[in-house]
Protein backbone atom coordinates (compact mmCIF):
# COMPACT_ATOMS: atom_id res chain seq x y z
CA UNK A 1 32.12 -15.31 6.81
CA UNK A 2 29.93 -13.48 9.70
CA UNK A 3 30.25 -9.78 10.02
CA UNK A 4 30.27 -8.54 13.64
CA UNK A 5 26.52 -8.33 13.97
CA UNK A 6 26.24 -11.70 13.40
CA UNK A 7 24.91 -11.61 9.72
CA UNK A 8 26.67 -13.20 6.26
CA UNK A 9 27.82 -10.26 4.22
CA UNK A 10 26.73 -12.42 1.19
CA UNK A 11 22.80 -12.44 2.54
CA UNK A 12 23.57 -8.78 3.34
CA UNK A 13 24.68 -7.43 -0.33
CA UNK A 14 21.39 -10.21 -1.55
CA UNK A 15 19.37 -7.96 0.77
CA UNK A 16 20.59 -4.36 -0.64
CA UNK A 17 20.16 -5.75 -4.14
CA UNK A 18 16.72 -7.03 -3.71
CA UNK A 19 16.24 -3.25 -2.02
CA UNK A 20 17.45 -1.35 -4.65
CA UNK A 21 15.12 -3.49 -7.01
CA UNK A 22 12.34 -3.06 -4.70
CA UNK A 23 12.66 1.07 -5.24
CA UNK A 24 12.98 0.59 -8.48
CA UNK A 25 10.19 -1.70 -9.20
CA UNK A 26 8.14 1.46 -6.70
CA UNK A 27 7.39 -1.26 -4.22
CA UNK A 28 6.40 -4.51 -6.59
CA UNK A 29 7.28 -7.72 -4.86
CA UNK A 30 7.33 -9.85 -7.59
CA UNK A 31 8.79 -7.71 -9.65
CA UNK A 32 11.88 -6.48 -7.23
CA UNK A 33 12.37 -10.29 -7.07
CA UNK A 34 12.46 -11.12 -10.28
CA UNK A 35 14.96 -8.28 -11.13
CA UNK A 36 17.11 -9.05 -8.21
CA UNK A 37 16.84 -13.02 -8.55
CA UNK A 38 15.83 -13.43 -5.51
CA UNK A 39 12.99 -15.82 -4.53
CA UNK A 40 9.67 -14.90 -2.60
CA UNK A 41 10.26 -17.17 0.00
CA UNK A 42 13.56 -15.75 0.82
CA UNK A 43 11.60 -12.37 0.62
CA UNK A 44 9.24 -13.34 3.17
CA UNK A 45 12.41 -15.24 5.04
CA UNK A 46 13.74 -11.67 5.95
CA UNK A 47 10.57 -9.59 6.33
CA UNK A 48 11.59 -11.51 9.91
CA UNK A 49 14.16 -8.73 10.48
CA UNK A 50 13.20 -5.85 11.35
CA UNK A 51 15.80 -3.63 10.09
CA UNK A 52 15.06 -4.88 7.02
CA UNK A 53 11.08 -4.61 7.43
CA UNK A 54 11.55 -1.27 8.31
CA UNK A 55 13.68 -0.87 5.02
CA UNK A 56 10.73 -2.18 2.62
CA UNK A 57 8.04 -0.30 4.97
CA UNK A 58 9.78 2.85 3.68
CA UNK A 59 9.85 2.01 0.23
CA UNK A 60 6.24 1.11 0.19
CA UNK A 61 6.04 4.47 1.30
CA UNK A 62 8.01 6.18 -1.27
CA UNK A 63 5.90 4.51 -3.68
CA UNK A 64 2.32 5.76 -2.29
CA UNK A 65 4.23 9.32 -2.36
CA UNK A 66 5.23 8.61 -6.13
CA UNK A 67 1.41 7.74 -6.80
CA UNK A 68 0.02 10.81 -5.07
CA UNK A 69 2.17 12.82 -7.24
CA UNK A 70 1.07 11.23 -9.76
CA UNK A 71 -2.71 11.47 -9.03
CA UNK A 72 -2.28 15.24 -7.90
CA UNK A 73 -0.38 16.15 -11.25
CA UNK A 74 -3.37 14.68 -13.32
CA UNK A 75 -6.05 16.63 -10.86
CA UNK A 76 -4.34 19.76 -11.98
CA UNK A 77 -4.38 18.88 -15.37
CA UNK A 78 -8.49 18.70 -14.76
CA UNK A 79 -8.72 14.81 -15.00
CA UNK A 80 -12.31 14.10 -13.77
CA UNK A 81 -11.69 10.69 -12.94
CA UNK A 82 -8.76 11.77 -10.71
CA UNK A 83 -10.73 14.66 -9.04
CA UNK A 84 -13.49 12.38 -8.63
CA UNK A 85 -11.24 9.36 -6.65
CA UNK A 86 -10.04 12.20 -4.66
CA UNK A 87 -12.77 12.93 -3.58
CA UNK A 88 -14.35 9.86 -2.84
CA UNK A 89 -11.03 8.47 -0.77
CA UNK A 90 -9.77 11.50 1.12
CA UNK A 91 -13.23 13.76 1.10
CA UNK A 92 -15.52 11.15 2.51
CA UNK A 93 -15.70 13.22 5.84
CA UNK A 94 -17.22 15.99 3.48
CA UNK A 95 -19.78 13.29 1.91
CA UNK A 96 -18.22 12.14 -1.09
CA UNK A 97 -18.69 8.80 -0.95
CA UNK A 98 -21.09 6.26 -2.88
CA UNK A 99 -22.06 4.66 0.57
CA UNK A 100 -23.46 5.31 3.80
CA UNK A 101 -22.25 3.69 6.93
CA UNK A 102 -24.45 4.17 10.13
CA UNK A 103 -23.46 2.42 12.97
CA UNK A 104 -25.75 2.00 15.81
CA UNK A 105 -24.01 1.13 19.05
CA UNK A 106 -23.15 -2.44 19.71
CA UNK A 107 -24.24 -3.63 16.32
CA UNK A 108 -22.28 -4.12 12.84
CA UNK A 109 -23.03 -0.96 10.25
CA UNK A 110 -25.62 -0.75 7.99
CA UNK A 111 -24.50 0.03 4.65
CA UNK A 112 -26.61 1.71 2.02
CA UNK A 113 -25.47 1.96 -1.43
CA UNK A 114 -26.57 5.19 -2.99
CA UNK A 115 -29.84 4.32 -4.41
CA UNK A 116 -30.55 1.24 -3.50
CA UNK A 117 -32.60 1.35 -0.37
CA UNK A 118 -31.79 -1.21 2.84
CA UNK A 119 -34.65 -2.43 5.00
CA UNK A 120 -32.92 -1.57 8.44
CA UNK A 121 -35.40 -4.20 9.94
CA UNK A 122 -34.08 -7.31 7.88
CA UNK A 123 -30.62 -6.08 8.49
């Protein structure tokens, strides 16, 4: 039977079932649909919708937030390694990076790997 907005409450309660596993799988496709039995294809079937789109966007997002917490409690526990990635993803604007990217105008970037050395003129 078709609810009022035109959509089968059965595909509807599938849809909050494979949400809830998607949260609690923090955003693992495979996963969420193995927990909630329901297949990828039908997955990528509703990712047409954009309520629902909207509804996994979010929970993608909730799980990046769970990971930063997670990164950010181990950088005040003094975990090199996680200081380090910091670093090197969100203070690249400060130089900590491994590369180089120059870009000249109207040509693709040159990228120089720290200590290797690029011949700009066989580029």
């Amino acid at each position: 039977m078709k609810s009022e907005n035109g959509t089968n409450g059965t595909s509807k309660k599938r849809k909050e079932k494979f949400l809830e596993a998607l949260r609690e799988a923090k955003g693992n496709v495979s996963l969420a649909c193995e927990i909630s039995g329901i297949p990828r294809r039908t997955y990528y079937n509703w990712l047409k919708n954009e309520k629902f789109k909207s509804e996994v966007d979010k929970i993608s997002e909730e799980a990046i937030e769970f990971v930063e917490n997670k990164l950010m409690e181990r950088i005040e526990k003094g975990d090199l390694g996680a200081i380090i990635f910091f670093l090197k993803t969100k203070g690249k604007h400060r130089g900590w990076s491994e590369r180089l990217e120059v870009k000249h105008e109207n040509q693709a970037p040159i990228i120089n790997i720290v200590g290797v050395e690029v011949d700009s003129k066989n580029s």
